[in-house]
Protein backbone atom coordinates (compact mmCIF):
# COMPACT_ATOMS: atom_id res chain seq x y z
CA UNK A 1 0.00 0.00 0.00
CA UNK A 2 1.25 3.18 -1.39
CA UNK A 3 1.97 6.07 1.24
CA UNK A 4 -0.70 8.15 -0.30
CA UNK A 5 -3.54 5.58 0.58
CA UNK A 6 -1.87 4.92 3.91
CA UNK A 7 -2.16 8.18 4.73
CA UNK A 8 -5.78 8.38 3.14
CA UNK A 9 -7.06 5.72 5.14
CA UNK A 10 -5.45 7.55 8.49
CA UNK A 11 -7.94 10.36 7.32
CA UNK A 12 -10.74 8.74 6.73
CA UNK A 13 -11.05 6.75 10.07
CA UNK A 14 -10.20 9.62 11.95
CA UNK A 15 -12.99 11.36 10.27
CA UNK A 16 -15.13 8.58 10.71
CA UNK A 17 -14.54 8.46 14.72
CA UNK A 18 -15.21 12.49 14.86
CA UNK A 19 -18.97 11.90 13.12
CA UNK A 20 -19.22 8.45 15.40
CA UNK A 21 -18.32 10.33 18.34
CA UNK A 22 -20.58 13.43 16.59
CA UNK A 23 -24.14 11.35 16.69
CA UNK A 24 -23.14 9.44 19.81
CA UNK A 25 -23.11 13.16 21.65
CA UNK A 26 -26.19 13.89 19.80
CA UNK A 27 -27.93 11.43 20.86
CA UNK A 28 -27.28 11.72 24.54
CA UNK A 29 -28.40 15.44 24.32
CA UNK A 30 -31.82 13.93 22.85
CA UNK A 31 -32.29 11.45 25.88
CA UNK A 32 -31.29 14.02 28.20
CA UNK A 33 -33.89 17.24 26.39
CA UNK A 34 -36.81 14.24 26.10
CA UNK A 35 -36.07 13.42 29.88
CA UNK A 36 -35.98 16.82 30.93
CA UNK A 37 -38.93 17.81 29.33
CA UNK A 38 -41.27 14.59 30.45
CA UNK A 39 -39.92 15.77 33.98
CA UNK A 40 -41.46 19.11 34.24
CA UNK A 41 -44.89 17.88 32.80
CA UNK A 42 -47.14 17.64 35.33
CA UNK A 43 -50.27 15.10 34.09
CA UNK A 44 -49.77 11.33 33.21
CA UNK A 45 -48.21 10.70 29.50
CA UNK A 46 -48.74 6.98 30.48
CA UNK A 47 -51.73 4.34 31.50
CA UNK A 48 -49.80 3.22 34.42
CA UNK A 49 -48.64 6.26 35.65
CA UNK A 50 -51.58 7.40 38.07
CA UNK A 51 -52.24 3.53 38.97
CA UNK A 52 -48.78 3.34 40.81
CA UNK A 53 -49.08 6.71 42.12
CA UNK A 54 -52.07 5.92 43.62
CA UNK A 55 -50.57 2.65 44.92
CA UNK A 56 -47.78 4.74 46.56
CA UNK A 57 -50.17 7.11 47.84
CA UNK A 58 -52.13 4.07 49.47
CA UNK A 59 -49.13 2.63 51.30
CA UNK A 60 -47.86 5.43 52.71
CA UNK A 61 -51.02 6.60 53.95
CA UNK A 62 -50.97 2.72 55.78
CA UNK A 63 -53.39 1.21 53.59
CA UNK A 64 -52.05 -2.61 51.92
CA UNK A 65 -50.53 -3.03 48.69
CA UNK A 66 -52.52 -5.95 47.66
CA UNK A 67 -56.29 -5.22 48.49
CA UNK A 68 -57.92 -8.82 50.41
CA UNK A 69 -61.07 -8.67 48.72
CA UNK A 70 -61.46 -7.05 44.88
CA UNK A 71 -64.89 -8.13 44.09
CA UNK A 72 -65.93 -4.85 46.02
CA UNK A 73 -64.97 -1.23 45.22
CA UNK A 74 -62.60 0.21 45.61
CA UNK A 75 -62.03 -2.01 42.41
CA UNK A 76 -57.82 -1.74 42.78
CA UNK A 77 -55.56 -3.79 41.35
CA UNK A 78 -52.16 -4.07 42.16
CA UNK A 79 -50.01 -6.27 39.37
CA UNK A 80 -46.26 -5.46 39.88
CA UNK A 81 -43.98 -6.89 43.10
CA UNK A 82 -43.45 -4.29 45.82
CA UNK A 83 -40.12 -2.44 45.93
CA UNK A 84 -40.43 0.08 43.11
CA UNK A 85 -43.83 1.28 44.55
CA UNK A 86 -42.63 0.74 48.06
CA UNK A 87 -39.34 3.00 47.21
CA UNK A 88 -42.04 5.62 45.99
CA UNK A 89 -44.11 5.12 48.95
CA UNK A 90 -41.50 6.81 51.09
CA UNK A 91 -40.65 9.51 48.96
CA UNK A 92 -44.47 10.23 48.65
CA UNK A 93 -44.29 10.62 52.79
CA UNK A 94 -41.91 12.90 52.44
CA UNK A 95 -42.59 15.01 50.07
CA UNK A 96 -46.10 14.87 49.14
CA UNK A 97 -47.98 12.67 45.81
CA UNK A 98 -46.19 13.93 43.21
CA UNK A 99 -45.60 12.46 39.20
CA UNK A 100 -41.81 14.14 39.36
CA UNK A 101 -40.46 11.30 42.21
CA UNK A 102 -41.69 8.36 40.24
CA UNK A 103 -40.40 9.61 37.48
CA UNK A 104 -37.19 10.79 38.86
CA UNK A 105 -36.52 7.64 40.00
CA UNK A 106 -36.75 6.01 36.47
CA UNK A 107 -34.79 8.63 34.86
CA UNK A 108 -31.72 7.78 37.10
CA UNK A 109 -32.48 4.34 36.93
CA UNK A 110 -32.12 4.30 33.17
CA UNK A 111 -28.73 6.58 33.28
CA UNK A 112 -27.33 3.88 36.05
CA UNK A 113 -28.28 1.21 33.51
CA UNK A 114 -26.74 2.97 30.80
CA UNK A 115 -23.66 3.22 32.84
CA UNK A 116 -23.54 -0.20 33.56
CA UNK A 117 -23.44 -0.74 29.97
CA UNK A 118 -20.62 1.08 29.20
CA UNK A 119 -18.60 -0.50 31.99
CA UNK A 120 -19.56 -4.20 30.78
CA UNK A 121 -18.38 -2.82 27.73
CA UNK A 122 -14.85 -1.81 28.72
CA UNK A 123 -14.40 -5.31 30.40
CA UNK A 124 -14.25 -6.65 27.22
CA UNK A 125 -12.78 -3.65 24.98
CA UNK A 126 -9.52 -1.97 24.57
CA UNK A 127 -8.31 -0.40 27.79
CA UNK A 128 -8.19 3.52 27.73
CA UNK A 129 -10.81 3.28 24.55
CA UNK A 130 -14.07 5.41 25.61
CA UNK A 131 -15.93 4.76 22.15
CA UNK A 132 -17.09 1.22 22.55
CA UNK A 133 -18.67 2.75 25.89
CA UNK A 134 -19.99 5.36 24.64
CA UNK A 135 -21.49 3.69 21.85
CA UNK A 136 -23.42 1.13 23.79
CA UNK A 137 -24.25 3.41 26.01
CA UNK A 138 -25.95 5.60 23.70
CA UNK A 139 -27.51 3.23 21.89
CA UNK A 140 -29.45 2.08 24.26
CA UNK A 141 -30.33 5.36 25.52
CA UNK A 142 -31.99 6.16 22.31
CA UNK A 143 -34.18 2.82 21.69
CA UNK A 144 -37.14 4.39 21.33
CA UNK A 145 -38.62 2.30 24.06
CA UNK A 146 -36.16 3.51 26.39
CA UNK A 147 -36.37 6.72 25.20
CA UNK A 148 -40.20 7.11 25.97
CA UNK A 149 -40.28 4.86 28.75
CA UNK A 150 -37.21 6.41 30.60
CA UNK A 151 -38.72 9.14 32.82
CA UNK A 152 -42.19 7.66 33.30
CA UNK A 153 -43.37 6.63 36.55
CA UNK A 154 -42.93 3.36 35.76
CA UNK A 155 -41.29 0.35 37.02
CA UNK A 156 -39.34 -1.18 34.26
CA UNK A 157 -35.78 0.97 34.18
CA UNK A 158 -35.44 0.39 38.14
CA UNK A 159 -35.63 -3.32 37.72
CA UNK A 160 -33.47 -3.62 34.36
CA UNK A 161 -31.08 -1.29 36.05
CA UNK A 162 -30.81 -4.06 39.00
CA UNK A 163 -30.43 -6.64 36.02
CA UNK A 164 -27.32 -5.12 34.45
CA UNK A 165 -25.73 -4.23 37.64
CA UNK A 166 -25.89 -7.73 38.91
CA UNK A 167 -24.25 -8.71 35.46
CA UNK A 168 -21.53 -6.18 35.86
CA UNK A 169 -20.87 -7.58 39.42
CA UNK A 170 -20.13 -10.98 38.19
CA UNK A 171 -18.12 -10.04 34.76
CA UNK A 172 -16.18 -8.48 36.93
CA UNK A 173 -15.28 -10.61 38.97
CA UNK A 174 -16.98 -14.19 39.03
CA UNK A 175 -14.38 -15.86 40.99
CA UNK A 176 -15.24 -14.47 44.18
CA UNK A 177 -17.63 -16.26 46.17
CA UNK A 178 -18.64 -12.28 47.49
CA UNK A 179 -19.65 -11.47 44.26
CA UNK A 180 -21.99 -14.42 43.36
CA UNK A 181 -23.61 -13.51 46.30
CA UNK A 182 -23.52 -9.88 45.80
CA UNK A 183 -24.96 -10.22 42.01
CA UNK A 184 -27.83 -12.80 43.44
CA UNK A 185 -28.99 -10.31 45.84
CA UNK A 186 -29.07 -7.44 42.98
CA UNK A 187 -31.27 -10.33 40.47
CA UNK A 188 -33.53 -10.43 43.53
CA UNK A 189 -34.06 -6.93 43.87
CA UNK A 190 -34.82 -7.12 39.62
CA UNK A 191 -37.34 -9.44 40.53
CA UNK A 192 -38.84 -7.51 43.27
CA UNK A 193 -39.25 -4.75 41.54
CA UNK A 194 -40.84 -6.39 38.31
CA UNK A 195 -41.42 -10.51 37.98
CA UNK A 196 -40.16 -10.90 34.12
CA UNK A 197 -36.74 -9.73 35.44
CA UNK A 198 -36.19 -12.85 37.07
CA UNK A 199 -35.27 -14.80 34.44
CA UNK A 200 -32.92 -13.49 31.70
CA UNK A 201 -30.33 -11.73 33.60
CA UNK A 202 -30.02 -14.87 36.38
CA UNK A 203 -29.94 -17.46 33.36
CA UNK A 204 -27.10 -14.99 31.83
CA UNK A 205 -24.77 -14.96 34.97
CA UNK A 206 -25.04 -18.31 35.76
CA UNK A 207 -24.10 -19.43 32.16
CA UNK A 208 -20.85 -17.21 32.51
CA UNK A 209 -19.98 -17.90 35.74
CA UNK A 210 -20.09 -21.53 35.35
CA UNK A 211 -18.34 -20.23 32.06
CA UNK A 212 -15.37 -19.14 33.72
């Protein structure tokens, strides 16, 4: 290869990471404005929204999660496991019912996921090489499921955030009898927080710790 094309071909991918790196950026900004924005509205944008505000409302006002008898009215139905509404409850006693907490909580939920993304990522990339991160990262962030589900009160980013972490824990490190048990607790949590999550992300780290 002549010195010409060498030197073409130095251009090109540089070029090529400073439009990668270009729409990566963009693309956070996007999550971040859409987040922002759902943040400060103050009505449901989502079906499930006022049911598990309500249910947060109920429990810290002492009333039970899971009504005994639903053949009267109140006709309530609670569908979900307890720990994202229960995590709700106590924000709702201290600061009043509000749509912002819920969704708050979701918001950060889906940047900590995102995060541990990007640092499964580097376990397996390049060391010192932030664009395999970032890309993964970002990429996820803008799914539009993720991006429209992300700062809703709902339950989903807290307990795939649990998922993720619980993977990072044991890619880590799976050697270590301390994080087995660290990483089960976190797949617990998942499943506490939504049922589904108790499958995938388990099944995952036990196939790569019995892996390794």
């Amino acid at each position: 290869m002549k010195y010409v094309e060498k030197l073409f071909l130095k251009d090109l991918r540089f070029l090529t990471r400073i439009v990668l790196y270009f729409f990566l950026i963009l693309g956070l900004l996007i999550f971040l404005v859409h987040g922002l924005i759902v943040l400060g509205f103050q009505y449901p944008l989502d079906y499930g929204e006022g049911p598990l505000l309500n249910q947060a409302l109920r429990l810290a006002q002492g009333e039970p999660l899971y009504p005994e008898k639903i053949e009267s009215p109140p006709y309530l139905i609670s569908n979900y496991p307890p720990l994202y509404v229960l995590l709700n409850a106590a924000l709702v006693a201290l600061f009043g019912p509000s749509l912002v907490l819920g969704r708050l909580v979701s918001f950060l939920s889906t940047l900590g996921a995102a995060l541990m993304i990007a640092q499964i990522i580097r376990h397996f990339s390049k060391e010192n090489d932030i664009l395999p991160m970032l890309t993964g990262a970002s990429l996820f962030l803008i799914i539009p499921y993720v991006l429209e589900w992300s700062p809703l009160f709902r339950i989903d980013m807290l307990g795939l955030f649990f998922s993720l972490a619980g993977l990072y824990v044991l890619i880590r490190d799976s050697q270590r009898n301390r994080n087995i048990y660290f990483a089960a607790g976190l797949f617990i949590l998942a499943a506490y927080t939504r049922q589904s999550f108790g499958l995938a992300a388990p099944l995952a780290g036990m196939v790569f710790t019995f892996s390794k």
